[in-house]
PDB file of N, CA and C in Angstrom:
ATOM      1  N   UNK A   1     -44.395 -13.575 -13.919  1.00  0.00           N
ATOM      2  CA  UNK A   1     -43.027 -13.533 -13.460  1.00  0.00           C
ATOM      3  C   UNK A   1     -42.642 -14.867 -12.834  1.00  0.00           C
ATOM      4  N   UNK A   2     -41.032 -15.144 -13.119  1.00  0.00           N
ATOM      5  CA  UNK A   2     -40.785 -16.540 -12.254  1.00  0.00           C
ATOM      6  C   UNK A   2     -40.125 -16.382 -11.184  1.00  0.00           C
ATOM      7  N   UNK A   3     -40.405 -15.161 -10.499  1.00  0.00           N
ATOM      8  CA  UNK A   3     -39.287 -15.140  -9.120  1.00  0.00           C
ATOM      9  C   UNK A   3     -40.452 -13.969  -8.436  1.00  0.00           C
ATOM     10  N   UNK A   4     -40.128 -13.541  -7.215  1.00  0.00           N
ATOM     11  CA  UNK A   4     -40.807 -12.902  -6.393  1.00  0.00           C
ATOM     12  C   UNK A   4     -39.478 -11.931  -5.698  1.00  0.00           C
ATOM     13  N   UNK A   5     -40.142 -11.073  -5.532  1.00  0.00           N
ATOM     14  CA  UNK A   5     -39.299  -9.868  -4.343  1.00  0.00           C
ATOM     15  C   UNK A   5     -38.806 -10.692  -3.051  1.00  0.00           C
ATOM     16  N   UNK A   6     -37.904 -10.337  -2.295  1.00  0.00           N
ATOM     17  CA  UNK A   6     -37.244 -10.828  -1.465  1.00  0.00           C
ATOM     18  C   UNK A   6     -38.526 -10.024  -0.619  1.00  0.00           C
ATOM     19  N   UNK A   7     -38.920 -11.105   0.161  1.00  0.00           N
ATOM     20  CA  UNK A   7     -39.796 -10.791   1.591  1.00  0.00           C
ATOM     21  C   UNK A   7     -39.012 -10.636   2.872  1.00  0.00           C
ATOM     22  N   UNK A   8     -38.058 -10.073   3.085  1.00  0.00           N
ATOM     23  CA  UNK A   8     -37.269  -9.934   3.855  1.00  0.00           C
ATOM     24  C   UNK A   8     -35.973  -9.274   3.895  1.00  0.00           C
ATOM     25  N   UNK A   9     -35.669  -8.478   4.944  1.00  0.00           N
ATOM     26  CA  UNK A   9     -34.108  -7.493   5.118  1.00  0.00           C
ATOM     27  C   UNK A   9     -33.434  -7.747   5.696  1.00  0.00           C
ATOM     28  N   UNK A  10     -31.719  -7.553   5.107  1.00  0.00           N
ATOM     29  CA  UNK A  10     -31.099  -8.035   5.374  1.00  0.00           C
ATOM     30  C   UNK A  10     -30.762  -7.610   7.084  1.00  0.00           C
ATOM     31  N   UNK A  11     -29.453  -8.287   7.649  1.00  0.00           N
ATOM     32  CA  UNK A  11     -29.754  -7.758   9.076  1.00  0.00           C
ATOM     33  C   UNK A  11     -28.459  -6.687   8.981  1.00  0.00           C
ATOM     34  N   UNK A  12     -28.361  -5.632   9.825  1.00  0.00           N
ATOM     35  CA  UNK A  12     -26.897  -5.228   9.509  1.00  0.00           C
ATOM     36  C   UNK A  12     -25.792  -4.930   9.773  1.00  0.00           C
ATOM     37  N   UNK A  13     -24.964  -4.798   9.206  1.00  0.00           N
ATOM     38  CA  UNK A  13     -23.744  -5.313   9.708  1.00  0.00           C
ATOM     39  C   UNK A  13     -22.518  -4.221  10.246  1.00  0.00           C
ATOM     40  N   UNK A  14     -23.091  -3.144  10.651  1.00  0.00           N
ATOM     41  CA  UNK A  14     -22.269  -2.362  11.703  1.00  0.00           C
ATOM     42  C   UNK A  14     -20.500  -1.713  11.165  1.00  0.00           C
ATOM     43  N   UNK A  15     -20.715  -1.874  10.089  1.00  0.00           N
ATOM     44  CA  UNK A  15     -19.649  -1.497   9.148  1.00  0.00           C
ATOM     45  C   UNK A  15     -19.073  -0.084   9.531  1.00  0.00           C
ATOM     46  N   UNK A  16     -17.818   0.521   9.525  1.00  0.00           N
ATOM     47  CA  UNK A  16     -17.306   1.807   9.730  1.00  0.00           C
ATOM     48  C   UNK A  16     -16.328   2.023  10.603  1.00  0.00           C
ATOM     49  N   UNK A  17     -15.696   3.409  10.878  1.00  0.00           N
ATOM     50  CA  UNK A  17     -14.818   4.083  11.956  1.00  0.00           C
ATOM     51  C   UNK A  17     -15.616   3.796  13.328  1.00  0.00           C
ATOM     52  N   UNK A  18     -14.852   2.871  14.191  1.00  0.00           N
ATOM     53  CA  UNK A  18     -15.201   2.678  15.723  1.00  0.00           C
ATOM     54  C   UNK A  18     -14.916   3.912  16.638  1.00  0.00           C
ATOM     55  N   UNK A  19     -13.041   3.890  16.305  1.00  0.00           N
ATOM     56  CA  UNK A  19     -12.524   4.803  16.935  1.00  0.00           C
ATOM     57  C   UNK A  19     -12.218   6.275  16.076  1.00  0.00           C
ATOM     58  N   UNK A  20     -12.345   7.075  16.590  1.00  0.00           N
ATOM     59  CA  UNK A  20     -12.058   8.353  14.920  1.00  0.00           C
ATOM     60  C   UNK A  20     -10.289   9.151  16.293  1.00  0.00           C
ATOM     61  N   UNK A  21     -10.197  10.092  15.326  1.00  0.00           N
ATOM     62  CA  UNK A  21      -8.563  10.775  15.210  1.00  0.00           C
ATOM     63  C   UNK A  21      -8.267  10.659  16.470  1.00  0.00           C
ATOM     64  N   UNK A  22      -7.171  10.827  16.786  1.00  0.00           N
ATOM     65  CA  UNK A  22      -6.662  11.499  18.096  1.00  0.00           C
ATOM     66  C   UNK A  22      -7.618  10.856  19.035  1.00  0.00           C
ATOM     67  N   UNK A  23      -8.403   9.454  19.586  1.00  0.00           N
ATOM     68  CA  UNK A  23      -8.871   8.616  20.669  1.00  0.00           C
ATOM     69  C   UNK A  23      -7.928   7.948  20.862  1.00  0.00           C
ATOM     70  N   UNK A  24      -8.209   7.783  21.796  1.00  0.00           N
ATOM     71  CA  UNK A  24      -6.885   6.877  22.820  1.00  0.00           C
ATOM     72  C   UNK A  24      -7.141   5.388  22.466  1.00  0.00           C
ATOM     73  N   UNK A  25      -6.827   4.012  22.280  1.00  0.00           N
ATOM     74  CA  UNK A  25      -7.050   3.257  22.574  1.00  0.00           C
ATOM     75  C   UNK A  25      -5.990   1.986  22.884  1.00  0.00           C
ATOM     76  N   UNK A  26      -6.895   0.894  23.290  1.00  0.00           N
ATOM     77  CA  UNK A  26      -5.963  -0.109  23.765  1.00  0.00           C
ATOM     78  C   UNK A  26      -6.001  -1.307  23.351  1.00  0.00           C
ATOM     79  N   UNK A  27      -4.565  -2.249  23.423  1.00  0.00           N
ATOM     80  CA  UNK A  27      -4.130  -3.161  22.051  1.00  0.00           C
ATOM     81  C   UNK A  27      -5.362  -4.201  22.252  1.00  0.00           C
ATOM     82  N   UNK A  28      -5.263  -4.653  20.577  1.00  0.00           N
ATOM     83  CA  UNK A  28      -6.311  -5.425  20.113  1.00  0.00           C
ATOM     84  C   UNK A  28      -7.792  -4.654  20.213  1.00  0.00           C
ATOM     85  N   UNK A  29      -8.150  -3.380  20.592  1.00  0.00           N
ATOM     86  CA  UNK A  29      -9.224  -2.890  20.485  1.00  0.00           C
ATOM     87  C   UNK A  29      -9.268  -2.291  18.756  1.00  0.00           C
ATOM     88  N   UNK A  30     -10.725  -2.892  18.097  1.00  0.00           N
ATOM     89  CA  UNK A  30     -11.145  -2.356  16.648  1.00  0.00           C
ATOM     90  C   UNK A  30     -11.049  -0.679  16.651  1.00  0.00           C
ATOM     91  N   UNK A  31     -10.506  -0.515  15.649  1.00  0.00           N
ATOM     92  CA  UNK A  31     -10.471   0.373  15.395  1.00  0.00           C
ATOM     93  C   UNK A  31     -11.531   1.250  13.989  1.00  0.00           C
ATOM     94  N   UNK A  32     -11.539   0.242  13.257  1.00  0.00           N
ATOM     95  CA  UNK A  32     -12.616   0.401  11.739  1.00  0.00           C
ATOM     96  C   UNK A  32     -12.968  -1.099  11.651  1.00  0.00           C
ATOM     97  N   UNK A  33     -14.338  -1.539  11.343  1.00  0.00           N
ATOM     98  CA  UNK A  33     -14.923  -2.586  10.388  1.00  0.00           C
ATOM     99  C   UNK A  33     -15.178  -2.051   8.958  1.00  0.00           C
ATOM    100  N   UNK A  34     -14.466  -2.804   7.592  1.00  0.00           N
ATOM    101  CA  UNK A  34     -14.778  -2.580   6.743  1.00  0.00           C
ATOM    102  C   UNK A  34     -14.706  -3.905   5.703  1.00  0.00           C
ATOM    103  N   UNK A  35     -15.597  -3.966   4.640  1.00  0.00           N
ATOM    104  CA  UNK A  35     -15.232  -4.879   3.453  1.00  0.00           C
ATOM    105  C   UNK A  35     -14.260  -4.670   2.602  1.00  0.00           C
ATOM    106  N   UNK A  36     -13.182  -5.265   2.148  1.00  0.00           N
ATOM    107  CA  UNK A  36     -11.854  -4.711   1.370  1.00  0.00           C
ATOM    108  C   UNK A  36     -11.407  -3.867   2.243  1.00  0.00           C
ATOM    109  N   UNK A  37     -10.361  -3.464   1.705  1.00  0.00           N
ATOM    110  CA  UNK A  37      -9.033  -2.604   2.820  1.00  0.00           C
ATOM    111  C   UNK A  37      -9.428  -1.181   1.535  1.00  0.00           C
ATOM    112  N   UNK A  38     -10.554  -0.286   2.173  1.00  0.00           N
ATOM    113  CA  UNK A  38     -10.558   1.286   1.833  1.00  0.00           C
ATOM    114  C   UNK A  38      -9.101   2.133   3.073  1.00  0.00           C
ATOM    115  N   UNK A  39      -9.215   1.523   3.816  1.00  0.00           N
ATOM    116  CA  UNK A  39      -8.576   1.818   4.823  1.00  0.00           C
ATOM    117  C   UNK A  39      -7.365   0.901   5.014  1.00  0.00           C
ATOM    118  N   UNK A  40      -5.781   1.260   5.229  1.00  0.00           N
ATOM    119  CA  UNK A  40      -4.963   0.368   5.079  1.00  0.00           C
ATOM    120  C   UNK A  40      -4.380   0.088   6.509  1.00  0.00           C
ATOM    121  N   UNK A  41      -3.453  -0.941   7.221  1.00  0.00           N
ATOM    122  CA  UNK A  41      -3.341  -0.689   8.451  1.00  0.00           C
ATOM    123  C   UNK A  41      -1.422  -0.050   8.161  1.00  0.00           C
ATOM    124  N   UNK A  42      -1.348   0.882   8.923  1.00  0.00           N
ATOM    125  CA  UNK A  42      -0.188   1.783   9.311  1.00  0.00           C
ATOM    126  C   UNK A  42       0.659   1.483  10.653  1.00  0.00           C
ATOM    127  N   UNK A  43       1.316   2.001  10.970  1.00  0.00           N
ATOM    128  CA  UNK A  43       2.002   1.856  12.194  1.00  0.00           C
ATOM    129  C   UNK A  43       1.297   1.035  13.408  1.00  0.00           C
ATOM    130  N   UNK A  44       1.549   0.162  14.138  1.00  0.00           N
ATOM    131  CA  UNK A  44       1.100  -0.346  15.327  1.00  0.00           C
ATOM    132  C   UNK A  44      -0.783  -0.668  15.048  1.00  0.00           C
ATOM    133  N   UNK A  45      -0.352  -0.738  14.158  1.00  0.00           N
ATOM    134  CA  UNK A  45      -2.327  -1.759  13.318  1.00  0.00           C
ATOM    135  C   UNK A  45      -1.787  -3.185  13.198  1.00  0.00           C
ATOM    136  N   UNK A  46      -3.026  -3.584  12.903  1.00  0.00           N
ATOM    137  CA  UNK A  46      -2.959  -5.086  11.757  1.00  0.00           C
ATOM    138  C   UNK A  46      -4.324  -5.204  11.514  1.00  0.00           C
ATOM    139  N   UNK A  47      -4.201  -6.011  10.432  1.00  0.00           N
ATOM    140  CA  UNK A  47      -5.492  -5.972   9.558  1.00  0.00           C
ATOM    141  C   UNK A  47      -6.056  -7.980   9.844  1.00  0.00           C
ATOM    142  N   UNK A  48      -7.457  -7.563  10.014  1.00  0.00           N
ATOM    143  CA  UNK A  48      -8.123  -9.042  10.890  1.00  0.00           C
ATOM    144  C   UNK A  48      -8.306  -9.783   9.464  1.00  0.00           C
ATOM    145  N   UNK A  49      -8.735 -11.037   9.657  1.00  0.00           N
ATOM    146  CA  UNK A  49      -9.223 -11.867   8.211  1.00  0.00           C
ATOM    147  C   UNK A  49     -10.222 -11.137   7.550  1.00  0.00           C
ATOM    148  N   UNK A  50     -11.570 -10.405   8.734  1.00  0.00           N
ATOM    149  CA  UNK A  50     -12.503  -9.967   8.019  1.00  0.00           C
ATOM    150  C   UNK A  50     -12.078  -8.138   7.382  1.00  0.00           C
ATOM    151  N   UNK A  51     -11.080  -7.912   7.348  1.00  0.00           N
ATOM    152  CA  UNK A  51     -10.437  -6.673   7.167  1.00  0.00           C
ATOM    153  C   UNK A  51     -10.649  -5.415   8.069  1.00  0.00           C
ATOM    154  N   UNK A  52     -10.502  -6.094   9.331  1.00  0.00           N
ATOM    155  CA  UNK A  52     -11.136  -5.354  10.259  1.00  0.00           C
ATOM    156  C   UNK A  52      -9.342  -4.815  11.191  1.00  0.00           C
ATOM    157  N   UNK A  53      -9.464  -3.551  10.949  1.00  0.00           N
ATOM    158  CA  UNK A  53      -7.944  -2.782  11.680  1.00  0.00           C
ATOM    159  C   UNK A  53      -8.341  -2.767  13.431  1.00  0.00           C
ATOM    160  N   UNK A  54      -7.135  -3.471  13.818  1.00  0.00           N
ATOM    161  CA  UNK A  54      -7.028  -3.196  15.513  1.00  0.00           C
ATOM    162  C   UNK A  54      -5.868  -2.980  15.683  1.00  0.00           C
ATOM    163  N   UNK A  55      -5.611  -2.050  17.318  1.00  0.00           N
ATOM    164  CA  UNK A  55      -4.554  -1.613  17.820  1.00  0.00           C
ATOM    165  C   UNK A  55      -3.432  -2.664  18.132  1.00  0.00           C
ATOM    166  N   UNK A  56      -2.176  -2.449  17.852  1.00  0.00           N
ATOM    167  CA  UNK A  56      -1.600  -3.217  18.543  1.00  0.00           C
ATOM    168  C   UNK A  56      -0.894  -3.069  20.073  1.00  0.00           C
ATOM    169  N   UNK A  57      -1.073  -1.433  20.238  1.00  0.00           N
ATOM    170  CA  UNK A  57      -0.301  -0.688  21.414  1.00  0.00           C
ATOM    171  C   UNK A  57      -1.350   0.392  21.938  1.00  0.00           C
ATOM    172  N   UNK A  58      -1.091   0.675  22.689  1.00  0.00           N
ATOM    173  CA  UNK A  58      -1.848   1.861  23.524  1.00  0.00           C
ATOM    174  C   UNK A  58      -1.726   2.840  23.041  1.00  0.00           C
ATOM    175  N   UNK A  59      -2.422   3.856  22.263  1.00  0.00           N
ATOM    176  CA  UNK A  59      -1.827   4.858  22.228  1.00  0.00           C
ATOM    177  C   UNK A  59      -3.270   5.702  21.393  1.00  0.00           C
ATOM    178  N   UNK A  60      -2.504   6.700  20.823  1.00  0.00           N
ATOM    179  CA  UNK A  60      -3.651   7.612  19.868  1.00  0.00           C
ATOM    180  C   UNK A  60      -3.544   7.066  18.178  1.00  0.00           C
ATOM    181  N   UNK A  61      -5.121   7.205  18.421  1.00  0.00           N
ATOM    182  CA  UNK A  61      -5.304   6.832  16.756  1.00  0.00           C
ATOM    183  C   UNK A  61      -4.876   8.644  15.589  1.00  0.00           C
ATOM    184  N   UNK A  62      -4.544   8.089  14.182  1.00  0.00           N
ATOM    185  CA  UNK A  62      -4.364   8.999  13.329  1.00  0.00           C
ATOM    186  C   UNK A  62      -4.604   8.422  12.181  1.00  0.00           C
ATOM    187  N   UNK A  63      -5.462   8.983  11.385  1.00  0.00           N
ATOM    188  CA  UNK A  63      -5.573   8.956   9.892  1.00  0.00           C
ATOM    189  C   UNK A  63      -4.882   9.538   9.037  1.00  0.00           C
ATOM    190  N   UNK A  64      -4.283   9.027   8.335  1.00  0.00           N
ATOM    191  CA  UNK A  64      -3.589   9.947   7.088  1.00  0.00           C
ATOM    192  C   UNK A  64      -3.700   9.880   5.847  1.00  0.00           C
ATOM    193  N   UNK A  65      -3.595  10.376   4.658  1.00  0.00           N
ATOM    194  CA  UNK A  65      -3.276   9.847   3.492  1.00  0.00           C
ATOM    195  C   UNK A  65      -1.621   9.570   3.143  1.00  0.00           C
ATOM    196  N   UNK A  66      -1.985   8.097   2.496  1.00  0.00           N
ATOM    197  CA  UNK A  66      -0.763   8.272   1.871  1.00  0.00           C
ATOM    198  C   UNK A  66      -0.280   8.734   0.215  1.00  0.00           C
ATOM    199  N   UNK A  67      -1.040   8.614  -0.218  1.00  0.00           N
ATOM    200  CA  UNK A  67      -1.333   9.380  -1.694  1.00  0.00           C
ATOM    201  C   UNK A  67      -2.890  10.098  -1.508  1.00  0.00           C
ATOM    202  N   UNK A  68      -3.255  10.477  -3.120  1.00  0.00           N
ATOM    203  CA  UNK A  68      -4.646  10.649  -3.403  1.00  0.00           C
ATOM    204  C   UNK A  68      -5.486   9.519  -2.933  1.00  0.00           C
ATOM    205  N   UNK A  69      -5.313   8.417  -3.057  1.00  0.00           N
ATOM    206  CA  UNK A  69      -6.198   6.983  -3.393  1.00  0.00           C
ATOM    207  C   UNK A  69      -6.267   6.323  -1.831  1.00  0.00           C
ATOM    208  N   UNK A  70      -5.139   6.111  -1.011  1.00  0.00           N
ATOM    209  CA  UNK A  70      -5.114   5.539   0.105  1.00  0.00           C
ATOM    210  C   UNK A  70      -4.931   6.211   1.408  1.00  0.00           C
ATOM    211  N   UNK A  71      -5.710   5.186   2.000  1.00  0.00           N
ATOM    212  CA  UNK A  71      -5.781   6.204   3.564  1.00  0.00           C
ATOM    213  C   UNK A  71      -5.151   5.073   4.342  1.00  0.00           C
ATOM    214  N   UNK A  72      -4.565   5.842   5.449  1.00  0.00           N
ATOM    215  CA  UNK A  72      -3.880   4.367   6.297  1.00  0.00           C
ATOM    216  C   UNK A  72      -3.877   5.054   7.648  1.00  0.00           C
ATOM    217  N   UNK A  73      -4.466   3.845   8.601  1.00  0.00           N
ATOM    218  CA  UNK A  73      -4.420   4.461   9.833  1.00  0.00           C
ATOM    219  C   UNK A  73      -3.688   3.575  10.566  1.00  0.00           C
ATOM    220  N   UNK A  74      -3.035   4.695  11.759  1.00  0.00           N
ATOM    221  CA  UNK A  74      -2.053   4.191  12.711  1.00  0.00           C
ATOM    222  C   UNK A  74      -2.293   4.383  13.645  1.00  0.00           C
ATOM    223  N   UNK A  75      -1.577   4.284  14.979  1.00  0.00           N
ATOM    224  CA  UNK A  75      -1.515   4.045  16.184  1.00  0.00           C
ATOM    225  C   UNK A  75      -0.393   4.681  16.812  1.00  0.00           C
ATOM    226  N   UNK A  76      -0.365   5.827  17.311  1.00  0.00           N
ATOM    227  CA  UNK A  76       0.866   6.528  17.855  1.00  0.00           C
ATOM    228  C   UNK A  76       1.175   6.568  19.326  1.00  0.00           C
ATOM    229  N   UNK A  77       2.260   5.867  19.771  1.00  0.00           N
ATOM    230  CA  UNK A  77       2.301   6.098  21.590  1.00  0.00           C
ATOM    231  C   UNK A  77       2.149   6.721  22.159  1.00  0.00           C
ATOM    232  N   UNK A  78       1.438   6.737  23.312  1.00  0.00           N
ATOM    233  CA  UNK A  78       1.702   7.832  24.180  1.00  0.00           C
ATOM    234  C   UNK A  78       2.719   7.910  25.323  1.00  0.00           C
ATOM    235  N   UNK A  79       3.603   9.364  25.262  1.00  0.00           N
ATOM    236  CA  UNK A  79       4.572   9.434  25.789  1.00  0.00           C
ATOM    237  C   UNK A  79       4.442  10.379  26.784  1.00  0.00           C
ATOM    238  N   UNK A  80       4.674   9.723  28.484  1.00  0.00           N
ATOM    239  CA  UNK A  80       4.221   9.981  29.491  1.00  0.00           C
ATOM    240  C   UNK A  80       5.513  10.949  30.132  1.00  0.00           C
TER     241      UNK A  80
END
């Protein structure tokens, strides 16, 4: 053979839902790490270079679909 098995693993990279439904959180806190947008950003999101969704406002997280294919999560206020 002219190559060998990789002697070594990769390190990893913490990928997924931070915050899940209905948690409270606060602006600029992550909300999902992911590669590509499986997840789209919705109301009071934005989406980072590394496609990483954070809050822009205080409030409760929600997942939804918006069709079959896409999911988009938002950020809903809380009203005191």
């Amino acid at each position: 053979m002219a190559h060998a098995t990789n002697g070594r693993d990769s390190n990893p990279k913490y990928l997924g839902v931070k915050v899940y439904g209905f948690q409270v959180v606060k602006p600029g806190q992550i909300i999902l790490k992911q590669r590509g947008t499986q997840f789209l950003p919705g109301k009071n999101t934005y989406l980072g270079k590394d496609f990483t969704i954070h809050s822009k406002i205080e409030g409760k997280v929600n997942f939804k679909y918006l069709n079959k294919n896409k999911k988009i999560v938002e950020v809903l206020p809380i009203n005191n």
